[in-house]
N, C-alpha and C. Protein backbone atom coordinates (compact mmCIF):
# COMPACT_ATOMS: atom_id res chain seq x y z
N UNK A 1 -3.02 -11.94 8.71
CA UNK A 1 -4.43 -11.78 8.45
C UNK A 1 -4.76 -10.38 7.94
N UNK A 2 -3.92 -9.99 7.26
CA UNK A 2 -4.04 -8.17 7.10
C UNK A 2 -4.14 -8.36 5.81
N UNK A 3 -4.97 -7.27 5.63
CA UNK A 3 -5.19 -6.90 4.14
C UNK A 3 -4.52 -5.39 3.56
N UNK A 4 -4.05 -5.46 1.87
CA UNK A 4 -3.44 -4.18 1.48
C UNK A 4 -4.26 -4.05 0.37
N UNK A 5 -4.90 -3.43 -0.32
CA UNK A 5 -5.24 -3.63 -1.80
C UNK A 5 -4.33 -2.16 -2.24
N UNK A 6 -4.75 -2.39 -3.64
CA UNK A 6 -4.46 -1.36 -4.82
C UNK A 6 -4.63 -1.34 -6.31
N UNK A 7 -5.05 -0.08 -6.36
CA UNK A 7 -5.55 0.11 -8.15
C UNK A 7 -5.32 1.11 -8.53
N UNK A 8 -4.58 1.15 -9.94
CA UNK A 8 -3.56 2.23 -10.58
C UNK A 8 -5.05 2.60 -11.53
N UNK A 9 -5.69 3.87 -11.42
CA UNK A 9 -6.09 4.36 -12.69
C UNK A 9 -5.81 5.24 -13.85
N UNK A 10 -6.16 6.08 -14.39
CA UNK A 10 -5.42 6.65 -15.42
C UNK A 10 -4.36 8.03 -14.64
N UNK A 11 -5.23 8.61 -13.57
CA UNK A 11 -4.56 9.57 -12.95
C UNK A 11 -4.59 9.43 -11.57
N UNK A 12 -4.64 8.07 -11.47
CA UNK A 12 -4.62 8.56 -9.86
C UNK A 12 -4.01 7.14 -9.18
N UNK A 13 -3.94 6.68 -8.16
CA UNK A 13 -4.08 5.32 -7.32
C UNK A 13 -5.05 5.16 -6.28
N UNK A 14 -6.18 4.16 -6.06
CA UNK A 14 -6.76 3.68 -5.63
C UNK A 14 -6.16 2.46 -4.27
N UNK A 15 -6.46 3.00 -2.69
CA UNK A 15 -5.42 2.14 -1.94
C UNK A 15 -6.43 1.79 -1.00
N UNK A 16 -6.76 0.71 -0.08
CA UNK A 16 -7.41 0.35 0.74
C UNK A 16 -6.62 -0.12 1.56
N UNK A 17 -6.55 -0.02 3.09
CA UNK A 17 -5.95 -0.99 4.12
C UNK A 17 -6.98 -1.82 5.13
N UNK A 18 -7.14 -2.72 5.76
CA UNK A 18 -7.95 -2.79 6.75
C UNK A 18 -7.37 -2.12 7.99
N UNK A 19 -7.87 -1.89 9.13
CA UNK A 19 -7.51 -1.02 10.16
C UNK A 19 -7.50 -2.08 11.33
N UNK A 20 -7.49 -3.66 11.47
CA UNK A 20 -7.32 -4.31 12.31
C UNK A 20 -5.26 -4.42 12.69
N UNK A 21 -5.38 -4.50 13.95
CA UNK A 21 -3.99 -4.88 14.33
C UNK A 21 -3.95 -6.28 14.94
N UNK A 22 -3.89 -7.51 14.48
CA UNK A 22 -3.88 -8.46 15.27
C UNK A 22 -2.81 -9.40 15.21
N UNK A 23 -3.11 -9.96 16.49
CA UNK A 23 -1.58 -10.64 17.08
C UNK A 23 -2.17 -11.95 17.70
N UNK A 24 -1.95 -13.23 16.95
CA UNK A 24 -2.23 -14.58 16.60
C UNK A 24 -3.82 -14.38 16.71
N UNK A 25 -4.45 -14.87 17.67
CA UNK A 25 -5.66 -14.89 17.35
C UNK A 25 -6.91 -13.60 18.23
N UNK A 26 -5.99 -12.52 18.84
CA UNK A 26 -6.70 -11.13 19.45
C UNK A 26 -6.27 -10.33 18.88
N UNK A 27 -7.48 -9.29 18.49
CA UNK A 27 -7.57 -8.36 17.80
C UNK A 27 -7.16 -7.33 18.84
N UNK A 28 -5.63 -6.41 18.74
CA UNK A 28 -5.28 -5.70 19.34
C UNK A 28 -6.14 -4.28 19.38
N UNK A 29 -6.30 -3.62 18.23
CA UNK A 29 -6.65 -2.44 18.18
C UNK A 29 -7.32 -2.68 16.69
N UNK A 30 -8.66 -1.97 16.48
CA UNK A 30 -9.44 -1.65 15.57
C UNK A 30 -9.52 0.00 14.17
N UNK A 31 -8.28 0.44 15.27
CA UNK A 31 -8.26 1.52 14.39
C UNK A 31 -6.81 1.91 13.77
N UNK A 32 -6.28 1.08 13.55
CA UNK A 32 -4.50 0.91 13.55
C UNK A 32 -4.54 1.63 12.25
N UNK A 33 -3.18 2.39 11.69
CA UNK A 33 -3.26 3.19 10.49
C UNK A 33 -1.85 2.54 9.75
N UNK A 34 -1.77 1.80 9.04
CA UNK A 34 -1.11 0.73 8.34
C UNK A 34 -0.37 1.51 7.02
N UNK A 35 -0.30 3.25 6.88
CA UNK A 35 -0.03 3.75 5.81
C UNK A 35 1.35 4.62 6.78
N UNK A 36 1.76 5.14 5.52
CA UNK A 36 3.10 6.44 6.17
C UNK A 36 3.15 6.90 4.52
N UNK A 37 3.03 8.22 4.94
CA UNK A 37 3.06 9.36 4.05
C UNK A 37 4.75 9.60 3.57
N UNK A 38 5.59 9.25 3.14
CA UNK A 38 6.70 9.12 2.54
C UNK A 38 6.69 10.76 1.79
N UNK A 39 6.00 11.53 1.11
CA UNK A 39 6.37 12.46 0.98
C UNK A 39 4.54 13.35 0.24
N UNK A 40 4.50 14.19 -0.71
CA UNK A 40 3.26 14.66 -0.57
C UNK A 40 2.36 14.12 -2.09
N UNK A 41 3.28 13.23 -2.48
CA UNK A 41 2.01 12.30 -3.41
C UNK A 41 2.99 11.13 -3.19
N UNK A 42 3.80 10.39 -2.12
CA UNK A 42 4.04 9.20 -2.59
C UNK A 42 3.70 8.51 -0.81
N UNK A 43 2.93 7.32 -1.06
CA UNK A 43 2.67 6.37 0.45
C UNK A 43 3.00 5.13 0.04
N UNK A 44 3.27 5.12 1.27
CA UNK A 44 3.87 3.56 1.70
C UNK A 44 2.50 2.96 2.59
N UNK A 45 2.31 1.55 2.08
CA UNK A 45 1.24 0.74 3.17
C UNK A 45 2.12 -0.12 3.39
N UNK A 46 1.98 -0.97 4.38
CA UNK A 46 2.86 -2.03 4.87
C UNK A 46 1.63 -3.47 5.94
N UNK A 47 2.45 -4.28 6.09
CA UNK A 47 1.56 -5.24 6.80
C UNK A 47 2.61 -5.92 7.60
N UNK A 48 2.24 -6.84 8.31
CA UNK A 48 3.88 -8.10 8.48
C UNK A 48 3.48 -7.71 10.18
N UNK A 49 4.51 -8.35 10.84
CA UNK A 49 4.94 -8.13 12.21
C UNK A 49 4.58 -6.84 12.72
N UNK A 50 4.09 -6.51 14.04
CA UNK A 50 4.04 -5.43 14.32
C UNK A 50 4.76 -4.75 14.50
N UNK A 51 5.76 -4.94 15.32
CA UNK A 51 7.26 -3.90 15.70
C UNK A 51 7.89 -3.95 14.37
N UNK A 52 8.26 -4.74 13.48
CA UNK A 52 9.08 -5.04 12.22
C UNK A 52 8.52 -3.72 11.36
N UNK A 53 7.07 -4.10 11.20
CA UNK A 53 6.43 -3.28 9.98
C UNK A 53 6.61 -1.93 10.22
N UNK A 54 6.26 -1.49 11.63
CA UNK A 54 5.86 -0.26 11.93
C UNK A 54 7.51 0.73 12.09
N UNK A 55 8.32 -0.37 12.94
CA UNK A 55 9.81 0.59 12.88
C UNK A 55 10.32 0.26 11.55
N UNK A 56 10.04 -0.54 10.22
CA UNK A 56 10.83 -0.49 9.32
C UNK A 56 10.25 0.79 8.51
N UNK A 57 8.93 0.77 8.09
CA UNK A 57 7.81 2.23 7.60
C UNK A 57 8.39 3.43 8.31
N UNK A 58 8.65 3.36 9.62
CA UNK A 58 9.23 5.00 9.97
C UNK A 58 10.28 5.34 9.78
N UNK A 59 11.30 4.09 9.41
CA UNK A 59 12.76 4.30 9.40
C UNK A 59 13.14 4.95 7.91
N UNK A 60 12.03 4.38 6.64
CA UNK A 60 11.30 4.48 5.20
C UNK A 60 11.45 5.74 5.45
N UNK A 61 9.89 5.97 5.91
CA UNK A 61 9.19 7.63 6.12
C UNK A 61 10.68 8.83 6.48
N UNK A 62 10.98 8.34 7.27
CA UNK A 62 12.16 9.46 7.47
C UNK A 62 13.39 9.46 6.66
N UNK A 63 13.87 8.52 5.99
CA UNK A 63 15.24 8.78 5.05
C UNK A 63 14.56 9.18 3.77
N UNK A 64 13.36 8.71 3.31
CA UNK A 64 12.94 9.81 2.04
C UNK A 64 12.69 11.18 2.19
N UNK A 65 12.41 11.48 3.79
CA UNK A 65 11.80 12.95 3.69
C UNK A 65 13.10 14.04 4.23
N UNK A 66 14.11 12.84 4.45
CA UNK A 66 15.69 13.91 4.43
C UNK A 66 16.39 13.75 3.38
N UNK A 67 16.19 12.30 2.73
CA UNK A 67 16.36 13.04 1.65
C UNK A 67 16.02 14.10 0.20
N UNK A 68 14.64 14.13 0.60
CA UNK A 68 14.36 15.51 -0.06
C UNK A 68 14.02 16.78 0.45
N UNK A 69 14.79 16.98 1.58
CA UNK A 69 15.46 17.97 2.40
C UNK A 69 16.62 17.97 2.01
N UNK A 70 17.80 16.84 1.69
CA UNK A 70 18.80 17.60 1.76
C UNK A 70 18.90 17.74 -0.50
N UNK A 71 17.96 17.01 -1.08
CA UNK A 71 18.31 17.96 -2.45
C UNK A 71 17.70 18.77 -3.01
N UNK A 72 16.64 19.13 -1.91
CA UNK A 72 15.92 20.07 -2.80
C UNK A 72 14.24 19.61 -3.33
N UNK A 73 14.06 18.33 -3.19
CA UNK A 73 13.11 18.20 -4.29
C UNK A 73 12.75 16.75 -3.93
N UNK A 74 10.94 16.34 -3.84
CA UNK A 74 11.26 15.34 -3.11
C UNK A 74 11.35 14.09 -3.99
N UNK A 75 11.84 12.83 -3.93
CA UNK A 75 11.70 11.83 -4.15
C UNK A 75 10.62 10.87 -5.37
N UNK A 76 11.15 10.53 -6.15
CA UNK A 76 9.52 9.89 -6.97
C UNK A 76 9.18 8.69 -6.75
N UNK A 77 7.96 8.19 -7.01
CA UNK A 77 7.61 7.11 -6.67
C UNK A 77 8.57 5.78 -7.26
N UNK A 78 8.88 5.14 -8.02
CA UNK A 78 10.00 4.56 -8.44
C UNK A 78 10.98 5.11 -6.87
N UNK A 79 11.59 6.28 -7.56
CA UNK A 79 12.80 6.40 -6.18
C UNK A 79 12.54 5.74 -4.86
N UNK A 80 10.78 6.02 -4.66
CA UNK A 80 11.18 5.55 -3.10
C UNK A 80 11.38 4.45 -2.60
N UNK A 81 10.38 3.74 -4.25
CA UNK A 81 9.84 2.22 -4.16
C UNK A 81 11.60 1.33 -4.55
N UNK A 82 12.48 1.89 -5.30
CA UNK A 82 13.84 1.30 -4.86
C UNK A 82 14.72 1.76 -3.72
N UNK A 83 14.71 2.81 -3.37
CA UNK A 83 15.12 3.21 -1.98
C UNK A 83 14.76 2.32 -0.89
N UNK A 84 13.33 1.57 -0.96
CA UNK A 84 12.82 1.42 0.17
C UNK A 84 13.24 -0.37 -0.46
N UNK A 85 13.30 -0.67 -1.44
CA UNK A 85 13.52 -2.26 -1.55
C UNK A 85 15.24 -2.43 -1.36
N UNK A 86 16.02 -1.47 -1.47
CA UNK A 86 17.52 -1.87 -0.93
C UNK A 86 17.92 -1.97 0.07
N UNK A 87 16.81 -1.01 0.97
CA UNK A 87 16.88 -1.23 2.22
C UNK A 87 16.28 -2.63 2.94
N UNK A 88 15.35 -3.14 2.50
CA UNK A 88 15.03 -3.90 2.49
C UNK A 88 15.17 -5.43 2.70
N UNK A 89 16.44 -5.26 1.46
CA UNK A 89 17.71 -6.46 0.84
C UNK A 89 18.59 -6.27 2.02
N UNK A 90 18.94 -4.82 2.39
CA UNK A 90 19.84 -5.14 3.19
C UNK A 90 19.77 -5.56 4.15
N UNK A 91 18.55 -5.40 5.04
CA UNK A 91 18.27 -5.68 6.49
C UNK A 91 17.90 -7.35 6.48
N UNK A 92 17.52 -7.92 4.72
CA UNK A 92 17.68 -9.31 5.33
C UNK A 92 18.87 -10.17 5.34
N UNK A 93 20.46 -9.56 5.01
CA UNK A 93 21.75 -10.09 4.86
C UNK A 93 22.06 -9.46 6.39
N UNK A 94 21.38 -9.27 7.44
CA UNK A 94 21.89 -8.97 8.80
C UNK A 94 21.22 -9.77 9.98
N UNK A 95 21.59 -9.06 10.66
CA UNK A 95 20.94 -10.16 12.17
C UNK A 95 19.42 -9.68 12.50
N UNK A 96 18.64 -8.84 11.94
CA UNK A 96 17.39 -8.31 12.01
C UNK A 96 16.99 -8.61 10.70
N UNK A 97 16.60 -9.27 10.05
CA UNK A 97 15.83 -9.22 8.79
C UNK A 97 14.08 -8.80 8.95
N UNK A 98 13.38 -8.07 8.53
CA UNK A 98 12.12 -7.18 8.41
C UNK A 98 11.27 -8.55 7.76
N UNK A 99 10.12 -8.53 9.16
CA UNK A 99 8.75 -9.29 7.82
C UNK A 99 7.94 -8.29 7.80
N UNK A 100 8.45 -7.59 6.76
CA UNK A 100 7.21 -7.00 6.44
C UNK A 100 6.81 -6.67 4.94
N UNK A 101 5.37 -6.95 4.56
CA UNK A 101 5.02 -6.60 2.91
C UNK A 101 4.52 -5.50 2.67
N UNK A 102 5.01 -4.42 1.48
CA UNK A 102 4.45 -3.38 1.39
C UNK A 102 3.52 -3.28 -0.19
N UNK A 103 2.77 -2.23 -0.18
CA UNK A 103 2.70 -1.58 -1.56
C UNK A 103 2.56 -0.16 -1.12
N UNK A 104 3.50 0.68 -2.42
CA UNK A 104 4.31 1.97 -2.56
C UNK A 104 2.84 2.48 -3.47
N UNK A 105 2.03 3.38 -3.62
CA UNK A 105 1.65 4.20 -4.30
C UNK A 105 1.68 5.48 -4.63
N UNK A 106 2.02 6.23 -6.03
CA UNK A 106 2.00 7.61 -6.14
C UNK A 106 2.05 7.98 -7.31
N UNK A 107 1.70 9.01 -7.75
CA UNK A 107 1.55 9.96 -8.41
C UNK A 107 2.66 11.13 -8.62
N UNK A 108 2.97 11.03 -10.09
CA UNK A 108 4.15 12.13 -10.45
C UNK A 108 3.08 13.81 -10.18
N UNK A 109 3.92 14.77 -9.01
CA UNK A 109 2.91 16.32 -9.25
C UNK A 109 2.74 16.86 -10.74
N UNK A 110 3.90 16.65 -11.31
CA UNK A 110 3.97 17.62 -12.56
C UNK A 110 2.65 16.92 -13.96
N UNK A 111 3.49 15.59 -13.96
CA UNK A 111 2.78 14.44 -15.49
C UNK A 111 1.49 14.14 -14.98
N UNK A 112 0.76 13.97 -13.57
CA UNK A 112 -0.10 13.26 -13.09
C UNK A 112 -0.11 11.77 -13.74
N UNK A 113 1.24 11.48 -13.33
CA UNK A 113 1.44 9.69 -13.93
C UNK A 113 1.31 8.65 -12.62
N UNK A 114 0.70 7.77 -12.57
CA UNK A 114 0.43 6.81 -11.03
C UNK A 114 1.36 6.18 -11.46
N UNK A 115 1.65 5.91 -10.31
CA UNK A 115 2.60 4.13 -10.21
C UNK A 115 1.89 3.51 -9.34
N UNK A 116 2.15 2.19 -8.97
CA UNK A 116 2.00 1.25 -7.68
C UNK A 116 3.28 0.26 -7.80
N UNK A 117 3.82 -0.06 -7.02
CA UNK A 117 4.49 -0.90 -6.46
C UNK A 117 4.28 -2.05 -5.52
N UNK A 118 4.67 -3.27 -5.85
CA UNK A 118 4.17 -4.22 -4.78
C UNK A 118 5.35 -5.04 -4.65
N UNK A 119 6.37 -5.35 -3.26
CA UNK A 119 7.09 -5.56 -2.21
C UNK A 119 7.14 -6.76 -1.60
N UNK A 120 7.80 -7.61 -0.95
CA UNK A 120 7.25 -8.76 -0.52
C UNK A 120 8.78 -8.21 0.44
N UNK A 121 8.16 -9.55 1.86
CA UNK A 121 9.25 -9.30 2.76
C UNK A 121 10.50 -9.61 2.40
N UNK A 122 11.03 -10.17 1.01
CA UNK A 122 12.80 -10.84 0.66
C UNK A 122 12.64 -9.44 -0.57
N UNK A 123 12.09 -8.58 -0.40
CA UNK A 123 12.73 -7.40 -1.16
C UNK A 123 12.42 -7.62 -2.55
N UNK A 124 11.95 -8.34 -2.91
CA UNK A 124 11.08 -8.87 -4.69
C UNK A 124 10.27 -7.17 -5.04
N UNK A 125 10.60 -6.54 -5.76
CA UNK A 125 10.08 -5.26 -6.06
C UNK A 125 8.98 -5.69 -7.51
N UNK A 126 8.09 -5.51 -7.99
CA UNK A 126 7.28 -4.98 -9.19
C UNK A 126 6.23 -4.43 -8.95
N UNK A 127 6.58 -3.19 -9.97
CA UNK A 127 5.17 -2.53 -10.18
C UNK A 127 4.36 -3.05 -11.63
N UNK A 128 2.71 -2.80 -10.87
CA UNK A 128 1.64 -3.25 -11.32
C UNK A 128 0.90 -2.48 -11.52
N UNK A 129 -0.42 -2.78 -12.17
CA UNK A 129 -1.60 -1.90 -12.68
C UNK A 129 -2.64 -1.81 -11.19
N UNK A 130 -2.35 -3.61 -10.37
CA UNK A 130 -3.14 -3.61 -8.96
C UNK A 130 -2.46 -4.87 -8.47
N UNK A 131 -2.75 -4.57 -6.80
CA UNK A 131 -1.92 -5.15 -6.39
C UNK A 131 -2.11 -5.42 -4.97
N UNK A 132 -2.43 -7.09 -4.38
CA UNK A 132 -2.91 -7.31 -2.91
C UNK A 132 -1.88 -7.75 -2.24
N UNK A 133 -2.08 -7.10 -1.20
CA UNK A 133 -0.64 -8.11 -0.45
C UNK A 133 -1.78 -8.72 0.96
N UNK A 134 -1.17 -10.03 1.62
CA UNK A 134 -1.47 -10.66 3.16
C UNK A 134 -2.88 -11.26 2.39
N UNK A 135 -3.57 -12.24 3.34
CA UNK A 135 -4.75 -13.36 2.77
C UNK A 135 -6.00 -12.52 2.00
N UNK A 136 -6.16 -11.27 1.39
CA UNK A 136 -6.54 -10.91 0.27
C UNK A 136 -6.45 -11.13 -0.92
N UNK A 137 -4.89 -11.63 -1.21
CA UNK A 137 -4.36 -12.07 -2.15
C UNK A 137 -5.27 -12.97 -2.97
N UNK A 138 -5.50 -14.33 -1.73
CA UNK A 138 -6.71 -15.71 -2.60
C UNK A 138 -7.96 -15.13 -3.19
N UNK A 139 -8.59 -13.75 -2.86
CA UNK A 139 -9.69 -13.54 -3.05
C UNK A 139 -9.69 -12.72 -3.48
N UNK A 140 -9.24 -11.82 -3.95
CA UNK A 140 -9.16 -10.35 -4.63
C UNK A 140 -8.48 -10.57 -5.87
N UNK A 141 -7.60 -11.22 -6.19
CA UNK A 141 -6.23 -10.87 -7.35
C UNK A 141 -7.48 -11.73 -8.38
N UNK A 142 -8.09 -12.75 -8.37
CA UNK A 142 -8.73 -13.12 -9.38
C UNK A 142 -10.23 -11.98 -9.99
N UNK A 143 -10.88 -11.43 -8.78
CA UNK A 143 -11.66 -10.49 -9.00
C UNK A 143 -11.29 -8.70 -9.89
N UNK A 144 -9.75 -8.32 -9.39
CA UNK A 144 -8.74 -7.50 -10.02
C UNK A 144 -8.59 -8.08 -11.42
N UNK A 145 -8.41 -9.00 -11.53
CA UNK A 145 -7.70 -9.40 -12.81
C UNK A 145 -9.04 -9.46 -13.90
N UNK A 146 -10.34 -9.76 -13.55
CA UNK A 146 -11.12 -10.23 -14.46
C UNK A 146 -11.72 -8.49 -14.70
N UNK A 147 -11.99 -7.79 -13.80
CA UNK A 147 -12.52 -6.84 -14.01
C UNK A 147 -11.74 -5.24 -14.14
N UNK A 148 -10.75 -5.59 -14.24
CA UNK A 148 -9.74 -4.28 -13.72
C UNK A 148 -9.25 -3.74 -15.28
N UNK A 149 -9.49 -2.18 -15.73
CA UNK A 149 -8.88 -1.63 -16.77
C UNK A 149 -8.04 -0.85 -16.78
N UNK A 150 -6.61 -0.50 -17.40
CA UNK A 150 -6.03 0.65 -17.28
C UNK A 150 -6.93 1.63 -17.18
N UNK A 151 -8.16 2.25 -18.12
CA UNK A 151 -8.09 3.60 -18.26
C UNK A 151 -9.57 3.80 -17.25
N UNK A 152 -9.61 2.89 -16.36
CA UNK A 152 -10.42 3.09 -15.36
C UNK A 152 -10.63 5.07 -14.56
N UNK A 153 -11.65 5.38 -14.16
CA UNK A 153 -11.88 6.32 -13.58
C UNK A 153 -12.27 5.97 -12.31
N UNK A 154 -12.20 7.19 -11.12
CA UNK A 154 -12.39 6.33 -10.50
C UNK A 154 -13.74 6.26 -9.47
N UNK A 155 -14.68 6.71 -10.03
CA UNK A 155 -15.35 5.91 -9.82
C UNK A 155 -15.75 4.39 -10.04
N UNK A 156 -15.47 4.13 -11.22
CA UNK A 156 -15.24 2.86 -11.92
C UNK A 156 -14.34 2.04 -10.65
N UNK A 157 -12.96 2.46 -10.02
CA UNK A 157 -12.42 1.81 -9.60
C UNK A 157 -12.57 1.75 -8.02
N UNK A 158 -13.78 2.77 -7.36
CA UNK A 158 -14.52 2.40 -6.05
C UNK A 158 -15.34 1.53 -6.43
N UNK A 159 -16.01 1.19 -7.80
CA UNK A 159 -16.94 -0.05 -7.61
C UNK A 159 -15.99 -1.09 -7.52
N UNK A 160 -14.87 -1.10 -8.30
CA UNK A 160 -13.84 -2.61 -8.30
C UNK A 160 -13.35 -2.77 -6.66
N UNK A 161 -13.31 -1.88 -6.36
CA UNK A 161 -13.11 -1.75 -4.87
C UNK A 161 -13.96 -2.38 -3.95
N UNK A 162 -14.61 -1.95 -4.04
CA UNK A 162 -16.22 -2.72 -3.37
C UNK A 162 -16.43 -4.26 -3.66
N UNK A 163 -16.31 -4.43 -4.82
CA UNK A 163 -16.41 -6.15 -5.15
C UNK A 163 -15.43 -6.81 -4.45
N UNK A 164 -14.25 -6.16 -4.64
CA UNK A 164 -12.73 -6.97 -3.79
C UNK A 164 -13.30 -6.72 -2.06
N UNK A 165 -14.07 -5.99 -1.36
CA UNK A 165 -13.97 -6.11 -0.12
C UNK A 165 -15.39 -6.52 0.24
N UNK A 166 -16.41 -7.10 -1.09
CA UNK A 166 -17.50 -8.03 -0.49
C UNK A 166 -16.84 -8.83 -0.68
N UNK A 167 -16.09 -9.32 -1.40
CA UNK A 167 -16.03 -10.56 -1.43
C UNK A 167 -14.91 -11.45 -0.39
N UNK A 168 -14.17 -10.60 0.00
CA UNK A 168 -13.61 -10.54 1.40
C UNK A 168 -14.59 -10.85 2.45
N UNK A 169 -15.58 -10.53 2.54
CA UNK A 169 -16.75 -10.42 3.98
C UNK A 169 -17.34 -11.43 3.40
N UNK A 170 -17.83 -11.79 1.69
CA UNK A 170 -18.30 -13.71 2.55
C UNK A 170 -17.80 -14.44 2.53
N UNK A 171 -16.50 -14.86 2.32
CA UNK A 171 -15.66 -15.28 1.59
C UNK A 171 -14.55 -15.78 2.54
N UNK A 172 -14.34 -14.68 3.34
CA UNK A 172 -12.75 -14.73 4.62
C UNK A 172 -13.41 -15.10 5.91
N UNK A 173 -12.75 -15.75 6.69
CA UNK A 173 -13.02 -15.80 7.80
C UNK A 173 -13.26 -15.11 8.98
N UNK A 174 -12.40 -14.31 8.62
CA UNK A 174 -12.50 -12.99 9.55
C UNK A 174 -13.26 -11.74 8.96
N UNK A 175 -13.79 -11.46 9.61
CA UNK A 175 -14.53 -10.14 9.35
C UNK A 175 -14.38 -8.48 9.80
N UNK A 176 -13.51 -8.34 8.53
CA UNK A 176 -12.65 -7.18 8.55
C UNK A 176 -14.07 -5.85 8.24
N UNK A 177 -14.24 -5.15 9.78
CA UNK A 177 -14.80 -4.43 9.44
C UNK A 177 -15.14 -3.10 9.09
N UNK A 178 -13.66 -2.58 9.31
CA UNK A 178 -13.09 -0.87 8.54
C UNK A 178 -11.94 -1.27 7.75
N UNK A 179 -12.50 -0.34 6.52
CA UNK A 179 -11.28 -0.25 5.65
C UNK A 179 -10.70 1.15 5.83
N UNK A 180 -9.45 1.71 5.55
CA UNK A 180 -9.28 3.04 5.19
C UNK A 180 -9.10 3.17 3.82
N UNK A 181 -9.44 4.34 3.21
CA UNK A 181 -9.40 4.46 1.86
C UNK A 181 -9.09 5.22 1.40
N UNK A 182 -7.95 6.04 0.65
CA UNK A 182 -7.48 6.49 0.03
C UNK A 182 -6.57 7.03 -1.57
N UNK A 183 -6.70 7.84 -1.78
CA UNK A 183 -6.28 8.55 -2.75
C UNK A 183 -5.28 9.14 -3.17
N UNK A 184 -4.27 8.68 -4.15
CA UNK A 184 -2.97 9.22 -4.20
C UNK A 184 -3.01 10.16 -6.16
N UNK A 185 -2.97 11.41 -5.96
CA UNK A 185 -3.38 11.73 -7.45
C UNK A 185 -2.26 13.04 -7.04
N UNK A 186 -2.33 13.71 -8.19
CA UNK A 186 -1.19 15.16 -8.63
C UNK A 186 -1.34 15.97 -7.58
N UNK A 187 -2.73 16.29 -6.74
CA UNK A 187 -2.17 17.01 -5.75
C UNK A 187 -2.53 16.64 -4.66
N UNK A 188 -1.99 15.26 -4.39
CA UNK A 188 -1.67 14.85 -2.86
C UNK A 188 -2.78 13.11 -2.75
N UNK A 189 -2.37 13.57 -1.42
CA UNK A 189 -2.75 12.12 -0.34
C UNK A 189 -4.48 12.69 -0.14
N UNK A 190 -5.27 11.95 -0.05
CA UNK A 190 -6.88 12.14 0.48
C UNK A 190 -7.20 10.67 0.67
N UNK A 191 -7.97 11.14 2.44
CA UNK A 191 -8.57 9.77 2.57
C UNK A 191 -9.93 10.13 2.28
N UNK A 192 -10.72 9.27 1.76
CA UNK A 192 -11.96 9.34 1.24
C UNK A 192 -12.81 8.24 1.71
N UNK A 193 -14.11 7.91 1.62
CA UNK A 193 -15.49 7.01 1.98
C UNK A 193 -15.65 6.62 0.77
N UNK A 194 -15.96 5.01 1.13
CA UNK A 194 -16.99 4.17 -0.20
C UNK A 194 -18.23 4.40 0.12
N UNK A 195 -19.18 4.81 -0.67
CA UNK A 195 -20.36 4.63 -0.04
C UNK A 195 -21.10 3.47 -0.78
């Protein structure tokens, strides 16, 4: 029942999570933080199982951030977003296979070039212009698709934002009522307000 969105604009990425944690039909916790900072312009969101999602994201979070400890220099978005899908592959050819779905967003520091990445739990990697993962998917990807431009700004792409999460609230059953929202651009991670 979790929601991921995402929207690549010309310089930046556009990321929403909902902040519910729920487990079949009780809402565990209302303020759950569904992101991991992978390095200082690239995040990981994730959804899926609770123990799965959350120890597979930290296990993520920490082999990208040693490995750009041990070369010097950290990681790019591509890198992490295949780093993090081999790992991925591998853990489902073992006796633990991960449900969990991600999308990778970031921003090159130097080019200010976005990526997004979108993940599925059997390790299926493509990056996109936008991208929903968990029951957002039915209701957002047609609203993304009709209205969504590469050379979007972003303000332009908090209003596309806004349409994808009314239409979530009349639309879904559940009534997801914090989003977190954030910003992945050349110099860094920012969480920010829709107003």
């Amino acid at each position: 029942m979790e929601v991921l969105l995402g929207i690549q604009g010309k310089d930046f990425v556009l990321v929403a999570s909902d902040a519910l944690a729920i487990t079949s039909i009780v809402a565990m916790k209302r303020n759950h933080n569904k992101t991991r900072k992978l390095n200082d312009n690239v995040l990981l969101m994730f959804s899926g199982e609770g123990g799965d999602s959350v120890q597979f994201c930290e296990f993520i979070q920490r082999n990208v951030q040693l490995n750009g400890i041990r070369r010097g220099y950290p990681l790019s978005t591509k890198a992490a977003a295949n780093f993090t899908r081999v790992e991925l592959a591998e853990s489902l050819r073992s006796r633990h296979p991960y449900q969990v779905n991600l999308l990778i967003a970031g921003c090159d520091p130097d080019t200010g070039v976005p990526e997004l990445y979108w993940m599925d739990y059997l390790a299926s990697l493509k990056k996109l212009p936008f991208a929903v993962q968990g029951y957002g998917q039915y209701f957002c990807n047609s609203t993304m698709d009709r209205y969504y431009r590469p050379d979007m700004n972003l303000e332009e792409a908090k209003a596309l934002m806004k349409k994808c999460i009314n239409e979530l609230k009349v639309r879904f059953i559940i009534n997801f009522s914090d989003f977190v929202f954030q910003v992945v651009d050349k110099d860094g991670i920012k969480e920010i307000k829709l107003e």
